[in-house]
C-alpha atoms as a PDB file:
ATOM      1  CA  UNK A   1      43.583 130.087 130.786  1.00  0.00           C
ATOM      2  CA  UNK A   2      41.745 132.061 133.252  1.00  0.00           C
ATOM      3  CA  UNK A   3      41.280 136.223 132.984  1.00  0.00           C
ATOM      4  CA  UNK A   4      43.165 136.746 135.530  1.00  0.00           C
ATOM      5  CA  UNK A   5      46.759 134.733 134.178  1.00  0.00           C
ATOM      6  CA  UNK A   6      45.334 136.285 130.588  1.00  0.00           C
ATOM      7  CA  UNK A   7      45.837 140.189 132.088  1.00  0.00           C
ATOM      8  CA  UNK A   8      49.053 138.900 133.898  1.00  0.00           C
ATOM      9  CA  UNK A   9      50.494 137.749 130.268  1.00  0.00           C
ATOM     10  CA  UNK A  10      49.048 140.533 128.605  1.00  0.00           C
ATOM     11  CA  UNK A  11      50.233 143.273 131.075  1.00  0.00           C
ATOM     12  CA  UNK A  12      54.041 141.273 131.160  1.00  0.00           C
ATOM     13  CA  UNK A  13      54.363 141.737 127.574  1.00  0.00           C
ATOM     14  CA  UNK A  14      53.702 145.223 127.543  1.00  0.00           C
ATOM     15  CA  UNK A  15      55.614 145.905 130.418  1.00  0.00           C
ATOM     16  CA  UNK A  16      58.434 143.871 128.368  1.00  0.00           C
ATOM     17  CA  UNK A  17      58.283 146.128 124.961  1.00  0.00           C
ATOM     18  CA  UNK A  18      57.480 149.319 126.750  1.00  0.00           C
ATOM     19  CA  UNK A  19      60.949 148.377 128.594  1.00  0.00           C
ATOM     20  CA  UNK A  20      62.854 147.574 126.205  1.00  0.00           C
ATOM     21  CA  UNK A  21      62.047 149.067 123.039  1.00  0.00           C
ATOM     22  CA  UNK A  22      63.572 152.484 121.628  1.00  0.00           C
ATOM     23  CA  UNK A  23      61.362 155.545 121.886  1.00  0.00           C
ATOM     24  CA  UNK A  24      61.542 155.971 117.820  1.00  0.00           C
ATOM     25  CA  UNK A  25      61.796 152.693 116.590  1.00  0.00           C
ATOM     26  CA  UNK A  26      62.232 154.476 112.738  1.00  0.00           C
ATOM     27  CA  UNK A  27      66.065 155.087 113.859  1.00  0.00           C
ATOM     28  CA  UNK A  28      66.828 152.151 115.565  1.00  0.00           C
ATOM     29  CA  UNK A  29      66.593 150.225 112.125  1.00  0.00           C
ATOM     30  CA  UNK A  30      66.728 152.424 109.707  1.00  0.00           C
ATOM     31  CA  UNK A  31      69.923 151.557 107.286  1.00  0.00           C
ATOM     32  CA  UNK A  32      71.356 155.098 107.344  1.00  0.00           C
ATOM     33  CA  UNK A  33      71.359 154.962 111.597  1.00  0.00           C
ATOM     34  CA  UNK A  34      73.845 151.728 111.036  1.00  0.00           C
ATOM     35  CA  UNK A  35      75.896 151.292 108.268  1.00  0.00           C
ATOM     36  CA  UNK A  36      75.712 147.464 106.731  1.00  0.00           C
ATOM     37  CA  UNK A  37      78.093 145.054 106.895  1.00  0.00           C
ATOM     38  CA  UNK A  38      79.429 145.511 103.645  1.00  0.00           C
ATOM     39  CA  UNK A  39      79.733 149.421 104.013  1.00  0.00           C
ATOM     40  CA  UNK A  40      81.351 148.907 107.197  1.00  0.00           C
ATOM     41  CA  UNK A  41      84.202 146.425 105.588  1.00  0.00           C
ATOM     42  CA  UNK A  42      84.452 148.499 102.540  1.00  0.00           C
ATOM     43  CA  UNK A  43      85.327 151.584 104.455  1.00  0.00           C
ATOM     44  CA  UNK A  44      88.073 149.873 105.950  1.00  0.00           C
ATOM     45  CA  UNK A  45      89.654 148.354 103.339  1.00  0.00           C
ATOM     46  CA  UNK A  46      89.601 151.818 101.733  1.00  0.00           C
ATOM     47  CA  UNK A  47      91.584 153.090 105.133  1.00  0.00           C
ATOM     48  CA  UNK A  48      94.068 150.209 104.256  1.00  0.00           C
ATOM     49  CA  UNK A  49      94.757 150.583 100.581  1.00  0.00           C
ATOM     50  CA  UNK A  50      94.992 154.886 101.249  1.00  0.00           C
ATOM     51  CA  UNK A  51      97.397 154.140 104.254  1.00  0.00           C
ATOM     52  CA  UNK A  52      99.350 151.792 101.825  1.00  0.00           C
ATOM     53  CA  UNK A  53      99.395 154.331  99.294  1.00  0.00           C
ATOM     54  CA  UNK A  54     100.539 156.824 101.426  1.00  0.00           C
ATOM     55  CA  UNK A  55     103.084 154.729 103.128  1.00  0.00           C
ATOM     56  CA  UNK A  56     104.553 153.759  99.602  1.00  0.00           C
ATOM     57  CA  UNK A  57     104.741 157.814  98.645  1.00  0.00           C
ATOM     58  CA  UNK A  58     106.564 158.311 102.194  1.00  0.00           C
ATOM     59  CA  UNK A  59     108.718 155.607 101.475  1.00  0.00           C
ATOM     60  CA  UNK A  60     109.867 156.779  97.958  1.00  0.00           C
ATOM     61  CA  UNK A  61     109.413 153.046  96.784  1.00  0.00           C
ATOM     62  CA  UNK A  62     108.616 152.517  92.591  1.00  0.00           C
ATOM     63  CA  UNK A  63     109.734 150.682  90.322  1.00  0.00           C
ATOM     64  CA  UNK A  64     111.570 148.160  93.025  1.00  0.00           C
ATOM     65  CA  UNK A  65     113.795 151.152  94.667  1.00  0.00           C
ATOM     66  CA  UNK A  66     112.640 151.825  97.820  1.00  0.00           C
ATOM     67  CA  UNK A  67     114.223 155.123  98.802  1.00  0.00           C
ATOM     68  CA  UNK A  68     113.531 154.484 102.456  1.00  0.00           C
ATOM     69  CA  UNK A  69     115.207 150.966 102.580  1.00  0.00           C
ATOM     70  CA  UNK A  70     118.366 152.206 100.997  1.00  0.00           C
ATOM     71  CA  UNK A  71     118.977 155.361 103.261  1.00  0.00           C
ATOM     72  CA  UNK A  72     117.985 153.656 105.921  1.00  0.00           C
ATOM     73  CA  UNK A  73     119.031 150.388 106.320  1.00  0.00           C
ATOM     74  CA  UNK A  74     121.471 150.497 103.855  1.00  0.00           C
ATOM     75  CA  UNK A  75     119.955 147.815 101.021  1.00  0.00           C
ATOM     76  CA  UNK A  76     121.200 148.657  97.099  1.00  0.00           C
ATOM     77  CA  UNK A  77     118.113 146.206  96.208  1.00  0.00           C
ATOM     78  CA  UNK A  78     115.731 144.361  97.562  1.00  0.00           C
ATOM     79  CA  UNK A  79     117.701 141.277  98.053  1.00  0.00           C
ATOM     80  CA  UNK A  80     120.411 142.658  99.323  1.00  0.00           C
ATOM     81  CA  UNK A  81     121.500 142.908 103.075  1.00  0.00           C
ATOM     82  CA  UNK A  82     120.722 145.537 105.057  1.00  0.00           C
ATOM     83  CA  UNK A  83     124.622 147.459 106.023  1.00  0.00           C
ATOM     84  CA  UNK A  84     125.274 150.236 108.251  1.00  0.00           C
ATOM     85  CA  UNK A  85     128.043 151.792 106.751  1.00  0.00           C
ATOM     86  CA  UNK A  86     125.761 152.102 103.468  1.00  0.00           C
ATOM     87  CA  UNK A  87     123.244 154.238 105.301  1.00  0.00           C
ATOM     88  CA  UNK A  88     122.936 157.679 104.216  1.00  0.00           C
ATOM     89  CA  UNK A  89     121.534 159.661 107.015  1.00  0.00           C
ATOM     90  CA  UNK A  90     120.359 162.536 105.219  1.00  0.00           C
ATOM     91  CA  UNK A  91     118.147 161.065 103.390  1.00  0.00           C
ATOM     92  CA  UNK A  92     116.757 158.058 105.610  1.00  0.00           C
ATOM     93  CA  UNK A  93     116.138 161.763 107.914  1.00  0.00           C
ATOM     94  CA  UNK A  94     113.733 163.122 104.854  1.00  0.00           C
ATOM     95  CA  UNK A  95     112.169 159.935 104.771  1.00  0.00           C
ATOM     96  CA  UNK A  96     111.575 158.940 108.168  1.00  0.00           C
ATOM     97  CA  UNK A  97     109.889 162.193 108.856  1.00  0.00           C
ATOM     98  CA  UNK A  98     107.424 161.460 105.872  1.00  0.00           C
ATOM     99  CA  UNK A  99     106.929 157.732 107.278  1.00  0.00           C
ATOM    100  CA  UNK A 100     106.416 159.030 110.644  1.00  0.00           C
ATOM    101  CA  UNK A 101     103.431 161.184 109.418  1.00  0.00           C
ATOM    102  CA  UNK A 102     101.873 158.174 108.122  1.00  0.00           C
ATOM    103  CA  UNK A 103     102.230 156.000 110.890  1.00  0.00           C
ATOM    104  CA  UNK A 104     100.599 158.770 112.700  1.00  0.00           C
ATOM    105  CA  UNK A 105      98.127 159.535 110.616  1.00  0.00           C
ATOM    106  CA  UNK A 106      97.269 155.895 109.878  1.00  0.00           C
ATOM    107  CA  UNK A 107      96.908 155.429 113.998  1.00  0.00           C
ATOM    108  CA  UNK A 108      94.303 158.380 113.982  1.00  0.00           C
ATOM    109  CA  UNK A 109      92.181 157.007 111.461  1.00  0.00           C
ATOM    110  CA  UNK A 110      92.263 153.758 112.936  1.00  0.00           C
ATOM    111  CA  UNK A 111      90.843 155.442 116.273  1.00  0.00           C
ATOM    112  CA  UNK A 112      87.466 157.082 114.758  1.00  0.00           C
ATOM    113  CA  UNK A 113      87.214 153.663 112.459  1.00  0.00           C
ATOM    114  CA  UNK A 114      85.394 149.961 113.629  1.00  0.00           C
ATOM    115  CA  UNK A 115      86.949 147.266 112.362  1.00  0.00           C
ATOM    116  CA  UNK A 116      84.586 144.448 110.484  1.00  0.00           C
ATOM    117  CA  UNK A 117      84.312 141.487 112.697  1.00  0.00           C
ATOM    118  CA  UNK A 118      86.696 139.252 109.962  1.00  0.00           C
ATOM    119  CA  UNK A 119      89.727 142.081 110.531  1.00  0.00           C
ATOM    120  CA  UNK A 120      89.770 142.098 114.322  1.00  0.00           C
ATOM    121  CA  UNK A 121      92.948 140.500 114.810  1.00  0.00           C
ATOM    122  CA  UNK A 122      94.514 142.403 112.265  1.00  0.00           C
ATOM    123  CA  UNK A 123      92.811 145.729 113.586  1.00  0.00           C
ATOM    124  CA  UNK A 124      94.315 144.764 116.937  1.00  0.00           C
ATOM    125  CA  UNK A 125      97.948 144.035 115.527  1.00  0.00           C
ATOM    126  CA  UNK A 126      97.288 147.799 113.916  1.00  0.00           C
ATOM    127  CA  UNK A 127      96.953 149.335 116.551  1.00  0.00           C
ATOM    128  CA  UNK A 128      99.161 147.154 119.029  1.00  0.00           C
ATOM    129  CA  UNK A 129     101.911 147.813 116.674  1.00  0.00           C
ATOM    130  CA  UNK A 130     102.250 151.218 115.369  1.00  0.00           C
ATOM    131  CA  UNK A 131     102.772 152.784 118.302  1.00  0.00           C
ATOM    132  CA  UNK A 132     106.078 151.060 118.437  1.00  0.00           C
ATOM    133  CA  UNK A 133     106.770 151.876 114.971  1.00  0.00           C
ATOM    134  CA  UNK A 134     106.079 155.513 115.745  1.00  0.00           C
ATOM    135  CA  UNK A 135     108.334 155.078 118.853  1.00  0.00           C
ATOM    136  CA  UNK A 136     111.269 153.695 116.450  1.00  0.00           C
ATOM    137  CA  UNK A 137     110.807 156.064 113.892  1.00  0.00           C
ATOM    138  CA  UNK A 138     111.172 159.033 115.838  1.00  0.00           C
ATOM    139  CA  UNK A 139     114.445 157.576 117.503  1.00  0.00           C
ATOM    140  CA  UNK A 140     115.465 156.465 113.997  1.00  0.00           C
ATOM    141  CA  UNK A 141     114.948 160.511 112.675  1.00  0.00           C
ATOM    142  CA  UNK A 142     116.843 161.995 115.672  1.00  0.00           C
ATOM    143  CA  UNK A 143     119.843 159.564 114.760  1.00  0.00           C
ATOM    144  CA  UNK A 144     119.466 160.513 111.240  1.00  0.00           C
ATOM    145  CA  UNK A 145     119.632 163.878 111.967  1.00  0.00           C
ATOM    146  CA  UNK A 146     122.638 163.763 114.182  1.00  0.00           C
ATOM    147  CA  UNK A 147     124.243 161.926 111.148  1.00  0.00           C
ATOM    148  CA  UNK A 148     124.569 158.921 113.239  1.00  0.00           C
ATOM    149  CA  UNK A 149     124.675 156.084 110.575  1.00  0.00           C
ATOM    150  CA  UNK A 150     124.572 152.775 113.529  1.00  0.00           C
ATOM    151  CA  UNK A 151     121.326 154.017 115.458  1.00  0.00           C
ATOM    152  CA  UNK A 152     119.819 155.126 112.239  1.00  0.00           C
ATOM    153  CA  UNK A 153     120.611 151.338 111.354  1.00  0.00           C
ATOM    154  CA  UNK A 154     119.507 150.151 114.055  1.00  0.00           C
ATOM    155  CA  UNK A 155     116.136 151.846 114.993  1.00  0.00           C
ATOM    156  CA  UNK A 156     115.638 151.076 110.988  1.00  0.00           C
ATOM    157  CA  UNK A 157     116.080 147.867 111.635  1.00  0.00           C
ATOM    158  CA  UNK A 158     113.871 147.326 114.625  1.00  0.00           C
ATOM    159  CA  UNK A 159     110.979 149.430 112.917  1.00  0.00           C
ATOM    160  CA  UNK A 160     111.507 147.325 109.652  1.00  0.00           C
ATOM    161  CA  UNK A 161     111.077 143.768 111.855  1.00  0.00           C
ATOM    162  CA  UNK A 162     107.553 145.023 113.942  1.00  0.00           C
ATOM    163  CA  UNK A 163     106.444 146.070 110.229  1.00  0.00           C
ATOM    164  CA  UNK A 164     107.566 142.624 108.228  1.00  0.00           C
ATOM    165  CA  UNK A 165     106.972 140.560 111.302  1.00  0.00           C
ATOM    166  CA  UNK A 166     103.395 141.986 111.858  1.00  0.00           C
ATOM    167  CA  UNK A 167     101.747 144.418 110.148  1.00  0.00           C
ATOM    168  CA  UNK A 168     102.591 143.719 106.324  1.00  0.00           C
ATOM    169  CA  UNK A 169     100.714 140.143 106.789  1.00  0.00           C
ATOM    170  CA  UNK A 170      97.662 141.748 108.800  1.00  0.00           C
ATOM    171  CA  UNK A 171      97.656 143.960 105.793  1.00  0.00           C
ATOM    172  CA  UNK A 172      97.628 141.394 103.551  1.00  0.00           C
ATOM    173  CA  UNK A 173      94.742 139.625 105.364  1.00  0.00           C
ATOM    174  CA  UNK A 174      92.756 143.504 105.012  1.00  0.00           C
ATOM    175  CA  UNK A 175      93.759 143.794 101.252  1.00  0.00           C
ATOM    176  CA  UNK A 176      94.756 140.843  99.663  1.00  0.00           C
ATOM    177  CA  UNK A 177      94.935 142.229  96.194  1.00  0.00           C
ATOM    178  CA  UNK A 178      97.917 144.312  96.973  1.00  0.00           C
ATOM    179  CA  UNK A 179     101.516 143.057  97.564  1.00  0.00           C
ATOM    180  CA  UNK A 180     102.490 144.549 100.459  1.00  0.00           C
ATOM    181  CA  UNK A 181     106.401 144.139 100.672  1.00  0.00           C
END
């Protein structure tokens, strides 16, 4: 190769890390600048299981009574069906404001959090989903509070379905080693 094509190389490579490389390379890899894999999916699973956690408090469920499900959609157990004239407003009202604050709450950490490459379709049904539960649940506490039993029923109902239908199962993909409903 001749000097000339040797200085062309030579300066092109230069001019190709100068270009492209970060003024303090240190950062760009250093492990505390990006968090590993592992930390990342950790860190969400933790948001998961403390949302779940919360959502169970919220929902008064223990010991198979779920507080929420009985006021609410009118269930005496959990294989019952759901009946209107069973729902007790009052009460599906104290709930659903509880719930409501951790849907919401849930949605905000979701928005400051990245989702591991393995939980991107559930992160997507997360946060493609709660805003409708939020929707419902806030329609489902202003029935409640009027003492409206069918559209407390009914906006129950519809939240319940987007939760079952979606959520609980991206959930379970997220945390496996809790039952989810």
């Amino acid at each position: 190769m001749g000097t000339k094509n040797y200085v062309a190389l030579l300066l092109m490579a230069l001019f190709g890390v100068a270009c492209g490389s970060s003024s303090t390379p240190a950062a760009a890899t250093s492990p505390a600048a990006a968090p590993t894999s592992d930390a990342v999916t950790q860190t969400y699973v933790a948001l998961i299981k403390s949302y779940w956690v919360g959502h169970m408090a919220a929902d008064g469920a223990s010991g198979g009574v779920n507080l929420a499900a009985r006021a609410c959609l009118g269930t005496i157990n959990d294989t019952a069906p759901a009946d209107a004239n069973l729902v007790e407003p009052g009460t599906c009202h104290e709930r659903g404001i509880l719930i409501l604050a951790s849907q919401e709450k849930f949605l905000a950490d979701l928005k400051g959090t990245i989702a591991p490459e393995r939980f991107g379709e559930d992160d997507k049904i997360f946060r493609r989903d709660l805003p409708s539960t939020i929707v419902l649940l806030k329609a489902m506490n202003s029935a409640a509070g009027q003492g409206n039993k069918q559209g407390t029923f009914d906006a129950a109902n519809s939240y319940a379905h987007i939760m079952l239908t979606w959520v609980v199962g991206a959930l379970d993909d997220v945390d496996p080693s809790t039952r989810h409903y």
